[in-house]
C-alpha atoms as a PDB file:
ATOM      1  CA  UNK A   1      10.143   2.275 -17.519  1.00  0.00           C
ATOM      2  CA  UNK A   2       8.926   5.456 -19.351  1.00  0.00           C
ATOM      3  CA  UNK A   3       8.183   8.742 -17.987  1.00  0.00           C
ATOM      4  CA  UNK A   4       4.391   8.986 -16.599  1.00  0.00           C
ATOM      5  CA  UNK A   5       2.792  12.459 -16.462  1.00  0.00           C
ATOM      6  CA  UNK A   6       1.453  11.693 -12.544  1.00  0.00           C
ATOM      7  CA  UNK A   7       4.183   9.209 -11.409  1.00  0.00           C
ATOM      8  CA  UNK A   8       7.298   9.137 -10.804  1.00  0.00           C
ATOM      9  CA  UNK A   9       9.383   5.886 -10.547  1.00  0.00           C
ATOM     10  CA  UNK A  10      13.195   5.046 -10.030  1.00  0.00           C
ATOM     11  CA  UNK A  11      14.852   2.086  -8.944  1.00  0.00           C
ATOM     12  CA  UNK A  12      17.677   2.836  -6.543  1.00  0.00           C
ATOM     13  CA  UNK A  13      19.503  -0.122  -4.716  1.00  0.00           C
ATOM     14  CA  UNK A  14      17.085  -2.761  -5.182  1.00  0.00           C
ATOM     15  CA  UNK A  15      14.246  -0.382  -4.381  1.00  0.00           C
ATOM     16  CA  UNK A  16      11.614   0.682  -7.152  1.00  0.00           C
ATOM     17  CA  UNK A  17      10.766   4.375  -5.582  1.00  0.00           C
ATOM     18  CA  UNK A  18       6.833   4.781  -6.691  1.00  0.00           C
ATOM     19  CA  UNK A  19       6.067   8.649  -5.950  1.00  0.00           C
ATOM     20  CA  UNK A  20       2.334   9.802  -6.295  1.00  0.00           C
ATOM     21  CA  UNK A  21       3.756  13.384  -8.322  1.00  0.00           C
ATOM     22  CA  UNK A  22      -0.039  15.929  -8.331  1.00  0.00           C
ATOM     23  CA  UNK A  23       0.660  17.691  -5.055  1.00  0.00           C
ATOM     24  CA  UNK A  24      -1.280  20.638  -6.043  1.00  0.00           C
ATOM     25  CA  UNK A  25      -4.029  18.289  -6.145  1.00  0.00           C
ATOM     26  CA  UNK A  26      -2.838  16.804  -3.075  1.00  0.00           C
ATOM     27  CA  UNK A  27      -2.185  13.227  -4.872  1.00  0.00           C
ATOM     28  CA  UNK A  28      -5.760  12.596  -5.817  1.00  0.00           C
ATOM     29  CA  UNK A  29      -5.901   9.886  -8.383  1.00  0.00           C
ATOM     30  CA  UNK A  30      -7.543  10.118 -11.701  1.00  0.00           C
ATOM     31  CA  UNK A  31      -7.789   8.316 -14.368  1.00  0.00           C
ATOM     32  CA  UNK A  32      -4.342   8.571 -15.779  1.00  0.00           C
ATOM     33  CA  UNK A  33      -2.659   8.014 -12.385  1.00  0.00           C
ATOM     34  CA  UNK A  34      -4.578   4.837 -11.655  1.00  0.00           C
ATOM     35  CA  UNK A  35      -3.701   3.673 -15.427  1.00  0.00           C
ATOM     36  CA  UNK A  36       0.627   4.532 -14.656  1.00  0.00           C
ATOM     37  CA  UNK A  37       0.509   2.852 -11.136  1.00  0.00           C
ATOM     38  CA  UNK A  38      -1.237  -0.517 -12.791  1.00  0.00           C
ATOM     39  CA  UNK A  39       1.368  -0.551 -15.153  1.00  0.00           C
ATOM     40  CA  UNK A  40       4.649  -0.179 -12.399  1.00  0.00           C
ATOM     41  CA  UNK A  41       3.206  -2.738 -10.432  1.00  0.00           C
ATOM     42  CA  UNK A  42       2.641  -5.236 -13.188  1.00  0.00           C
ATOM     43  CA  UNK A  43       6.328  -4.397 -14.895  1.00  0.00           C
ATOM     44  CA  UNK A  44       7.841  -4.450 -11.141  1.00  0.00           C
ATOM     45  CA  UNK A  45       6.438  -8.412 -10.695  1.00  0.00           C
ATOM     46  CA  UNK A  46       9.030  -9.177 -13.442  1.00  0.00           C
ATOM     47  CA  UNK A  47      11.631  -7.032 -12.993  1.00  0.00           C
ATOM     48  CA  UNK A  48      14.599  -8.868 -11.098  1.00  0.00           C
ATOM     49  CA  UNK A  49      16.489  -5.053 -10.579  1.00  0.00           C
ATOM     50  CA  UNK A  50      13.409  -4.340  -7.761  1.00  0.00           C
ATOM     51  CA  UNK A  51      13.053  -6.491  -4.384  1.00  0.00           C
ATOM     52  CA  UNK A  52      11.070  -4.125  -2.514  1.00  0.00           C
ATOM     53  CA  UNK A  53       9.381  -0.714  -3.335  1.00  0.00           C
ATOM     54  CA  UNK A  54       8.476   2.442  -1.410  1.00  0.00           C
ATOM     55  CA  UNK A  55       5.292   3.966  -1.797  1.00  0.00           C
ATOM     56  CA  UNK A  56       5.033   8.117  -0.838  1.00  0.00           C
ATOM     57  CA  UNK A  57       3.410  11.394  -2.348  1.00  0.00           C
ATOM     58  CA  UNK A  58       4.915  14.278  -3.520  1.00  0.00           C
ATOM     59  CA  UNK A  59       4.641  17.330  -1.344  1.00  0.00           C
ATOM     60  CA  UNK A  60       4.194  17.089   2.731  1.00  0.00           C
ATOM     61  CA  UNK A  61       0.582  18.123   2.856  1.00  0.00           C
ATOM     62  CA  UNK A  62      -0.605  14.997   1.539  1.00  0.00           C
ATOM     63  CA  UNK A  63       0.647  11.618   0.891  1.00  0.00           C
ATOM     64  CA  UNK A  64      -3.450  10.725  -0.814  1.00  0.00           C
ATOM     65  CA  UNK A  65      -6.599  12.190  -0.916  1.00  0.00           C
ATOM     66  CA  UNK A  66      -8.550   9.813  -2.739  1.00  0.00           C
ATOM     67  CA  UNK A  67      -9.908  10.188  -6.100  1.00  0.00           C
ATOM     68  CA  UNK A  68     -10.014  13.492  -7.948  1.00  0.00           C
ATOM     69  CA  UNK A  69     -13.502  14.523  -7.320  1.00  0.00           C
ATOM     70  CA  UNK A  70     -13.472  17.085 -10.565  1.00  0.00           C
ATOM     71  CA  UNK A  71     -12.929  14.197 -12.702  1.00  0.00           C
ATOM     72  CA  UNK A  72     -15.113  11.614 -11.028  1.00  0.00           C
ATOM     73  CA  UNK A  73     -17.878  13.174  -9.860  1.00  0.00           C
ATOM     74  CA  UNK A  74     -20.551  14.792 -12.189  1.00  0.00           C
ATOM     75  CA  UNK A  75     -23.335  17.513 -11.544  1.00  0.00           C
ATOM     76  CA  UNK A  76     -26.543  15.179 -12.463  1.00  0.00           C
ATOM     77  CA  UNK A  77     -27.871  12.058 -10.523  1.00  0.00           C
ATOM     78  CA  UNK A  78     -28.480  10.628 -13.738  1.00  0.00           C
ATOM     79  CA  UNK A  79     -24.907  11.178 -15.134  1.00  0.00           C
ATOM     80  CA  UNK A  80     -23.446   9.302 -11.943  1.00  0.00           C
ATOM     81  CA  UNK A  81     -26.113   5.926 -12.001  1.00  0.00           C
ATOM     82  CA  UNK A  82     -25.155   5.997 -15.717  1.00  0.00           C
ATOM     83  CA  UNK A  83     -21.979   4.665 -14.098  1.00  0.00           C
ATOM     84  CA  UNK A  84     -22.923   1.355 -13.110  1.00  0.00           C
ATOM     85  CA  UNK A  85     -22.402  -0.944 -16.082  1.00  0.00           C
ATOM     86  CA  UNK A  86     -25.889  -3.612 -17.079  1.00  0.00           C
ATOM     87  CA  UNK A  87     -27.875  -2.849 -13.451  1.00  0.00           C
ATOM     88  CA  UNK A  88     -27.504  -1.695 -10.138  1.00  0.00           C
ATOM     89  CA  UNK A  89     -25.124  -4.522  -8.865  1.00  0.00           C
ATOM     90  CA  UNK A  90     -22.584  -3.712 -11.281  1.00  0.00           C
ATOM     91  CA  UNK A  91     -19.969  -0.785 -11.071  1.00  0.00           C
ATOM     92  CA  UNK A  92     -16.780   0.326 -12.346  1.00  0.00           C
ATOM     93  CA  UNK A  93     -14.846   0.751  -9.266  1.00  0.00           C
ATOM     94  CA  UNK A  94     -12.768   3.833  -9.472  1.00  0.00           C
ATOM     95  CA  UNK A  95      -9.639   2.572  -7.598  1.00  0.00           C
ATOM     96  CA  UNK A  96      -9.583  -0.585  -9.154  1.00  0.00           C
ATOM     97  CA  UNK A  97      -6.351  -0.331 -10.815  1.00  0.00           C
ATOM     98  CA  UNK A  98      -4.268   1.278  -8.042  1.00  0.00           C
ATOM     99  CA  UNK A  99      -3.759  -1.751  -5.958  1.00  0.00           C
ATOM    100  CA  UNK A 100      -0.719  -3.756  -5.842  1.00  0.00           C
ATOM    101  CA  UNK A 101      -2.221  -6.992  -4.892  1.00  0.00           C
ATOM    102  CA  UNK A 102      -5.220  -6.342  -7.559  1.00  0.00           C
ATOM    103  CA  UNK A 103      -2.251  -5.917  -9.969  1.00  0.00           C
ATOM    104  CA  UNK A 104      -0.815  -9.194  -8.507  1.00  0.00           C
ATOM    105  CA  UNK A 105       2.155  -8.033  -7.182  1.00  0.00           C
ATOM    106  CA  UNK A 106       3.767  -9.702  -3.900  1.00  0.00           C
ATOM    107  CA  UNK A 107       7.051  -7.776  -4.093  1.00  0.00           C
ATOM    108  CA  UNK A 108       6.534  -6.202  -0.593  1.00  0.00           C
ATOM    109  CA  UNK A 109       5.407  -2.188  -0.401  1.00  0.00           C
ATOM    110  CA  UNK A 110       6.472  -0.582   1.854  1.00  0.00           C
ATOM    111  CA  UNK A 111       4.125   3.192   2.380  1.00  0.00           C
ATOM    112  CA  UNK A 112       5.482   5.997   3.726  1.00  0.00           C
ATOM    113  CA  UNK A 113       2.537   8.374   4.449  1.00  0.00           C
ATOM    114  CA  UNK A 114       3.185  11.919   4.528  1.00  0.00           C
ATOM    115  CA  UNK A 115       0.425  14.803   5.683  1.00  0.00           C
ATOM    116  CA  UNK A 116      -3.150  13.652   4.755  1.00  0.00           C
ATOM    117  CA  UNK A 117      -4.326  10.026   3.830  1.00  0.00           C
ATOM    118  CA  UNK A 118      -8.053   9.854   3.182  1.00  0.00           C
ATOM    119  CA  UNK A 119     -10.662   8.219   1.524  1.00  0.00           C
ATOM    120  CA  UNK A 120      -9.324   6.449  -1.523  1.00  0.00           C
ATOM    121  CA  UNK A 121      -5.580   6.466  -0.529  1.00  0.00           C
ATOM    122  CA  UNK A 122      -7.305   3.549   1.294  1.00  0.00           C
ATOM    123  CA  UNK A 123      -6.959   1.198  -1.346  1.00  0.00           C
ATOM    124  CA  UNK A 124      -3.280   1.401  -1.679  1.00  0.00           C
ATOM    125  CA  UNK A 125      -2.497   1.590   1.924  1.00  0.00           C
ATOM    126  CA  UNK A 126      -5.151  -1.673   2.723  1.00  0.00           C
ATOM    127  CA  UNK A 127      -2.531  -3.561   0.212  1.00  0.00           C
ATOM    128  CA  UNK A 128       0.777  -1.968   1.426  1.00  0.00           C
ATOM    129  CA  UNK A 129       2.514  -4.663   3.235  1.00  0.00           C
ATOM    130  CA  UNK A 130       4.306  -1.878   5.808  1.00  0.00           C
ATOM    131  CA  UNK A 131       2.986   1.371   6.244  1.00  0.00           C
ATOM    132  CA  UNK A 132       5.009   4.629   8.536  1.00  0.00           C
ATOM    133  CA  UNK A 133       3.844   7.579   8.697  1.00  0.00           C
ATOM    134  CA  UNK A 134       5.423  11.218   9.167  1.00  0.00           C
ATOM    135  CA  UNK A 135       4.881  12.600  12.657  1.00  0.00           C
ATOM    136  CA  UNK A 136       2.267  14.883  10.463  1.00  0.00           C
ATOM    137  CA  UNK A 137       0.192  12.501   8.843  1.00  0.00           C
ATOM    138  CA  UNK A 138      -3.398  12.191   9.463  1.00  0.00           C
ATOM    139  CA  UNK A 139      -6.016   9.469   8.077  1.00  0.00           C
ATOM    140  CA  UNK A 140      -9.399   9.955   7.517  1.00  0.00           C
ATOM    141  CA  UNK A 141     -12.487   8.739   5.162  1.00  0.00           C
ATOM    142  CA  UNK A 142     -14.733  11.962   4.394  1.00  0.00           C
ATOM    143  CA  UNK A 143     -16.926   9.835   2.177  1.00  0.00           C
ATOM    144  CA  UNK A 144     -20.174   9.362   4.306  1.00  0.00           C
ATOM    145  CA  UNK A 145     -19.768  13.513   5.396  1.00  0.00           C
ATOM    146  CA  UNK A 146     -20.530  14.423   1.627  1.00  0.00           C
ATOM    147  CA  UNK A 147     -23.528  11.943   0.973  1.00  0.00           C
ATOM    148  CA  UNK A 148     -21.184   8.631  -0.284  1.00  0.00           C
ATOM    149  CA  UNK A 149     -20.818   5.143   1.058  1.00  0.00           C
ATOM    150  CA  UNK A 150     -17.311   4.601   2.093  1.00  0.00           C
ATOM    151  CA  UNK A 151     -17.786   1.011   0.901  1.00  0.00           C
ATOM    152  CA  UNK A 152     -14.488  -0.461  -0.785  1.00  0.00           C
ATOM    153  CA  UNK A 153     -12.216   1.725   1.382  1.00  0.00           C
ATOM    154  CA  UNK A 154     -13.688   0.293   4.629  1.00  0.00           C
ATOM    155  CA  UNK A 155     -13.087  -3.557   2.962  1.00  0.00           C
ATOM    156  CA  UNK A 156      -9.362  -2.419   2.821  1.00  0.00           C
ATOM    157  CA  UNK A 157      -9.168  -0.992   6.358  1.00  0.00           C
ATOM    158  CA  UNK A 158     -11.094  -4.081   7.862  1.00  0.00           C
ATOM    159  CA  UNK A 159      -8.038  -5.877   7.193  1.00  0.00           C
ATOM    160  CA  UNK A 160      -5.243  -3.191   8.757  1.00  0.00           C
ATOM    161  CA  UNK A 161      -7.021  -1.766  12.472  1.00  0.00           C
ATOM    162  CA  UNK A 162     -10.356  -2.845  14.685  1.00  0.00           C
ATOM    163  CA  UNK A 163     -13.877  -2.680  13.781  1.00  0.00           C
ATOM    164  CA  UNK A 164     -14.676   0.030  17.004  1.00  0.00           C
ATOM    165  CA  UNK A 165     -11.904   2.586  15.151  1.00  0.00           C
ATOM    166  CA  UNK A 166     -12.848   1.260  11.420  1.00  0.00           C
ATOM    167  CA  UNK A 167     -16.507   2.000  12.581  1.00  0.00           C
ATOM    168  CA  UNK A 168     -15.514   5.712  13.938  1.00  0.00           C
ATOM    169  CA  UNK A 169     -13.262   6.556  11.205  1.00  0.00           C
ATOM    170  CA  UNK A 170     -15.768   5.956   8.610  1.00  0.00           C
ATOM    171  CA  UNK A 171     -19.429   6.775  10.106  1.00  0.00           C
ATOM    172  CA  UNK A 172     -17.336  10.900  11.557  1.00  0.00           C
ATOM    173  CA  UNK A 173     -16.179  11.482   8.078  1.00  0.00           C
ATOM    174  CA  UNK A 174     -14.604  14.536   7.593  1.00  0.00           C
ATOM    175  CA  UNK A 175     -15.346  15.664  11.477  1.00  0.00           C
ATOM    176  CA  UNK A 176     -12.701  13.924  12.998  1.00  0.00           C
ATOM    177  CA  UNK A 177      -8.962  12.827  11.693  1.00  0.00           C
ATOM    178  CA  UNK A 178      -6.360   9.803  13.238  1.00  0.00           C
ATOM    179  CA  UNK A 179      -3.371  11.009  14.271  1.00  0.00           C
ATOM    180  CA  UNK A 180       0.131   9.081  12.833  1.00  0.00           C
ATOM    181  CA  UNK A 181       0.092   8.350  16.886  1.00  0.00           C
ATOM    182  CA  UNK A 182      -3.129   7.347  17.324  1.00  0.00           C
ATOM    183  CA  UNK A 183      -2.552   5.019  14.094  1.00  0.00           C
ATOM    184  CA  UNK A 184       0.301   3.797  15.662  1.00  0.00           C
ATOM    185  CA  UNK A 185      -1.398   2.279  18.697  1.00  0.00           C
ATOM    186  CA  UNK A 186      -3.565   0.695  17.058  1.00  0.00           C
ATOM    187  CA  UNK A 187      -1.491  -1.185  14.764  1.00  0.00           C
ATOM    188  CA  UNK A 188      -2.075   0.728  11.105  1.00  0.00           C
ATOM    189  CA  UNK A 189       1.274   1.847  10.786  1.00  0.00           C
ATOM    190  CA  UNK A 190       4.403   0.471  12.274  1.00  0.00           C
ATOM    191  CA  UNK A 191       6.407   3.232  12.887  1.00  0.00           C
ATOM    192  CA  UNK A 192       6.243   7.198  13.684  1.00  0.00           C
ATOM    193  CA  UNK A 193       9.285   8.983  12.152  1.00  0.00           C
ATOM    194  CA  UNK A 194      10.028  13.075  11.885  1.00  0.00           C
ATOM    195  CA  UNK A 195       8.879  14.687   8.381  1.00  0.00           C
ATOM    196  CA  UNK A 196      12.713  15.393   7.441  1.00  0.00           C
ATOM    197  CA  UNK A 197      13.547  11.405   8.117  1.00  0.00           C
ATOM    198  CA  UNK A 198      10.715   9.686   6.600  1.00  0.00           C
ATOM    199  CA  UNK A 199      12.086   8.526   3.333  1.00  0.00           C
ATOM    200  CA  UNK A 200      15.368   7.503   5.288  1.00  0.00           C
ATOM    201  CA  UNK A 201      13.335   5.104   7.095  1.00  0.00           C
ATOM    202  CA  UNK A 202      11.681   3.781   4.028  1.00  0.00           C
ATOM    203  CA  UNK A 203      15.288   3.674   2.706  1.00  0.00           C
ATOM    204  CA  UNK A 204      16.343   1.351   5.553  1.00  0.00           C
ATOM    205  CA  UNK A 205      12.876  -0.891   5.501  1.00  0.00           C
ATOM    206  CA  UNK A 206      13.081  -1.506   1.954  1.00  0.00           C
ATOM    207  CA  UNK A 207      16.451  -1.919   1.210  1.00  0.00           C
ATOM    208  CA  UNK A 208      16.965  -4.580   4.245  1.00  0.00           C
ATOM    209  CA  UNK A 209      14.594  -6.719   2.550  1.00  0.00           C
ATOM    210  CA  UNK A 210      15.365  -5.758  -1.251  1.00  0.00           C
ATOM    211  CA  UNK A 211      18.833  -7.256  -0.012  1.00  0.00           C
ATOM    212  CA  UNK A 212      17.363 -10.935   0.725  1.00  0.00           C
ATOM    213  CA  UNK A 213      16.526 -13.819  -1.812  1.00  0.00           C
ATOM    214  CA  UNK A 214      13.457 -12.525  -3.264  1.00  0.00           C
ATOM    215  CA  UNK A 215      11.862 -15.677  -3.848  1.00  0.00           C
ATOM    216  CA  UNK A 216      11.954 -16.251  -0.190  1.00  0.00           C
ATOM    217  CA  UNK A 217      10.418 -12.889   0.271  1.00  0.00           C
ATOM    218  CA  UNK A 218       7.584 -12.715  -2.352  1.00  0.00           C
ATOM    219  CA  UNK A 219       6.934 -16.164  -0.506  1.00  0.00           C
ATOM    220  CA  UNK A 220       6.244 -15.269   2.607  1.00  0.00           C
ATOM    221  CA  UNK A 221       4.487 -12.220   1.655  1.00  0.00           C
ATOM    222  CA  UNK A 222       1.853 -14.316  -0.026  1.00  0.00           C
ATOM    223  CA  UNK A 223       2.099 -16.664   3.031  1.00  0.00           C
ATOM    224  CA  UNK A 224       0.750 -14.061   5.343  1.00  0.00           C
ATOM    225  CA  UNK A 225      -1.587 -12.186   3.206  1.00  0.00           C
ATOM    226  CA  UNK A 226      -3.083 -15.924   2.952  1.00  0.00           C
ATOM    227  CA  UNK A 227      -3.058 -15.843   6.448  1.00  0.00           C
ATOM    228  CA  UNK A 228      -5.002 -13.024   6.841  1.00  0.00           C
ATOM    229  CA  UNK A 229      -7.535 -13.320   4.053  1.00  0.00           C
ATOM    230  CA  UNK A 230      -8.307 -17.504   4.960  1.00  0.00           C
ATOM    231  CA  UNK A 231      -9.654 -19.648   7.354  1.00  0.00           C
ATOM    232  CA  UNK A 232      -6.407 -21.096   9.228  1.00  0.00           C
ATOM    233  CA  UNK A 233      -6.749 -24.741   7.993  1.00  0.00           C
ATOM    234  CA  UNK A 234      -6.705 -22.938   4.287  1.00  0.00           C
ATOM    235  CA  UNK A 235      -4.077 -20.977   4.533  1.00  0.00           C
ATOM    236  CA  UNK A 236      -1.875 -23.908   6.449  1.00  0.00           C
ATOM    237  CA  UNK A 237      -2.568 -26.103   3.524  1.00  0.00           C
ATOM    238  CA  UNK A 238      -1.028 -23.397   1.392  1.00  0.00           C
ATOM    239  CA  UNK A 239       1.965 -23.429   3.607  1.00  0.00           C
ATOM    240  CA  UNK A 240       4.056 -26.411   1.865  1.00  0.00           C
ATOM    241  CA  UNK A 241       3.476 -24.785  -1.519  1.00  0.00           C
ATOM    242  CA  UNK A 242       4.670 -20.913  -0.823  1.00  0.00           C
ATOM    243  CA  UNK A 243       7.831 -23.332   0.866  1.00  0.00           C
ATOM    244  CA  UNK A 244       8.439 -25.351  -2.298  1.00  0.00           C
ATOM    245  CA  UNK A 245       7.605 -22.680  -4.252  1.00  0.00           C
ATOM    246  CA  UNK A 246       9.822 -19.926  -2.316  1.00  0.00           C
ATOM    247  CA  UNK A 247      13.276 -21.611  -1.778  1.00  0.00           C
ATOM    248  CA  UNK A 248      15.801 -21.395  -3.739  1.00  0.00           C
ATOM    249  CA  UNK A 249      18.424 -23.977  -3.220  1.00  0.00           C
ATOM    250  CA  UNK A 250      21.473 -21.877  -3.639  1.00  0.00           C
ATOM    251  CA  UNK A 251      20.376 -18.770  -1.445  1.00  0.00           C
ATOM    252  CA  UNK A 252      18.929 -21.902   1.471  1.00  0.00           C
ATOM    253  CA  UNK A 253      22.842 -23.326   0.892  1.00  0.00           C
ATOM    254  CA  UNK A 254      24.717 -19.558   1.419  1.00  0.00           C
ATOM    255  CA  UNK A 255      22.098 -18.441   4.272  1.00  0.00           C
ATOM    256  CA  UNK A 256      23.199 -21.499   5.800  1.00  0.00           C
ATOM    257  CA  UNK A 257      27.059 -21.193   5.431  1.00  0.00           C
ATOM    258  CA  UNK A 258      26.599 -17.647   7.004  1.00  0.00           C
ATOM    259  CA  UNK A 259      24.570 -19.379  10.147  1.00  0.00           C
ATOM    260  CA  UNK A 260      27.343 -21.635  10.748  1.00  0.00           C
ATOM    261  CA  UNK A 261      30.006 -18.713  10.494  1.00  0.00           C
ATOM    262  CA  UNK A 262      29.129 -17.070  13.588  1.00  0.00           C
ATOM    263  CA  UNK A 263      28.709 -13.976  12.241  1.00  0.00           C
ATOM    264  CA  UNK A 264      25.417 -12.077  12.733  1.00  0.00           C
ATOM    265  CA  UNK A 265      24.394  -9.415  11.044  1.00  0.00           C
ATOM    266  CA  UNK A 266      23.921  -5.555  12.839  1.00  0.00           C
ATOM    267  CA  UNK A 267      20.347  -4.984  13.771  1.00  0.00           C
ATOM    268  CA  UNK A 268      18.528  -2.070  15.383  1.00  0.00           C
ATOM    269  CA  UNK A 269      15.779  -2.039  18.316  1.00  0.00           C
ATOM    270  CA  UNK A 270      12.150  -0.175  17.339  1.00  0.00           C
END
């Protein structure tokens, strides 16, 4: 991969290490950042060297907050409807590109959100397939507080925590933030580490499953975000081709031998 000017991204292990790199902007996206993340998540669906890959932001302040509003936003009304592309129904979402399921990648992500996560940090933590958090981090959506409709960043969250804390999240704004243990308890982020051993527990996540035949992975990631984005019959139909298409014959054969063994591998209690 080449050097990016907002990015940075190393494969270590099995793990592709994807590092939002604008902490004096706090990790707001803008155009070029949302352009460099597209293009590791499409290269990383190919790539064979990356199994898993850890998402975090430069800095502890923030791990994402949102777009750059210096870049997106401009001082006339008319300026901003001359956004929308042919009428009113049609717009050029800014966060688009950001996504790694919009970029079609199943490879699983693993976040690891450090100090703030607001507003458009949204749409990569709504497709993250794990997210932690730093004892630190806070979530919020300021969007309605400052005149906007948080519209695409409540779609995302619809899918990761309940409607009664999507619906106070997004209608306080910028009045009220989620603590990482508040997030927690409601099921947003799976685990609560200490600042100084965040990445360390990304480390362990990611590599664990980098380690494992990624067919079988990619698989069952697709498998469950089926799951949660069909109706039941739907996504059980699905379920015989993510099998056929997800098993390898050769890993099925070893996984198998090292069943019958005895052995077992180590394993740790959350």
């Amino acid at each position: 991969m080449p050097d990016f000017e907002t990015v940075t991204f190393a494969v270590d292990n099995g793990v592709g290490w994807v590092t939002l790199n604008r902490p004096d902007k706090h990790n707001a996206f803008n155009t070029v950042m949302q352009q460099e993340l597209h293009k590791i998540w499409r290269s990383a669906r190919t790539d064979d060297s990356v199994g898993a890959l850890v998402l975090t932001g430069a800095g502890t302040k923030a791990f994402c907050t949102g777009i750059d509003r210096a870049e997106a936003i401009s001082s006339s009304p008319d300026e901003m409807r001359s956004r929308r592309v042919g009428s009113q129904i049609h717009f050029d979402d800014p966060g688009e590109l950001i996504g790694p399921k919009t970029s079609d990648l199943w490879k699983p992500v693993i976040a690891a959100v450090n100090g703030i996560a607001c507003g458009g940090a949204f749409y990569m933590l709504g497709e993250s397939d794990i997210i932690i958090a730093s004892e630190t981090a806070t979530f919020f959506d300021p969007h309605v507080t400052y005149g906007m409709v948080a519209s695409f960043e409540t779609v995302h969250m619809a899918q990761r925590i309940p409607l009664g804390e999507l619906l106070r999240m997004q209608l306080l704004g910028a009045h009220e933030r989620m603590s990482a243990r508040r997030a927690f308890e409601i099921g947003l982020v799976s685990e609560v580490c200490p600042q100084e051993g965040l990445l360390e527990s990304a480390r362990w996540i990611a590599e664990t499953i980098a380690a494992r035949p990624h067919s079988a992975i990619q698989a069952t990631v697709r498998a469950a975000w089926a799951a949660q984005e069909l109706p039941r019959s739907q996504a059980l139909a699905l379920g015989n081709a993510y099998l056929s298409l997800g098993t390898d014959p050769e890993s099925l054969v070893e996984g198998q031998k090292f069943f019958a063994s005895g052995e077992r591998v180590e394993y740790r209690v959350r």
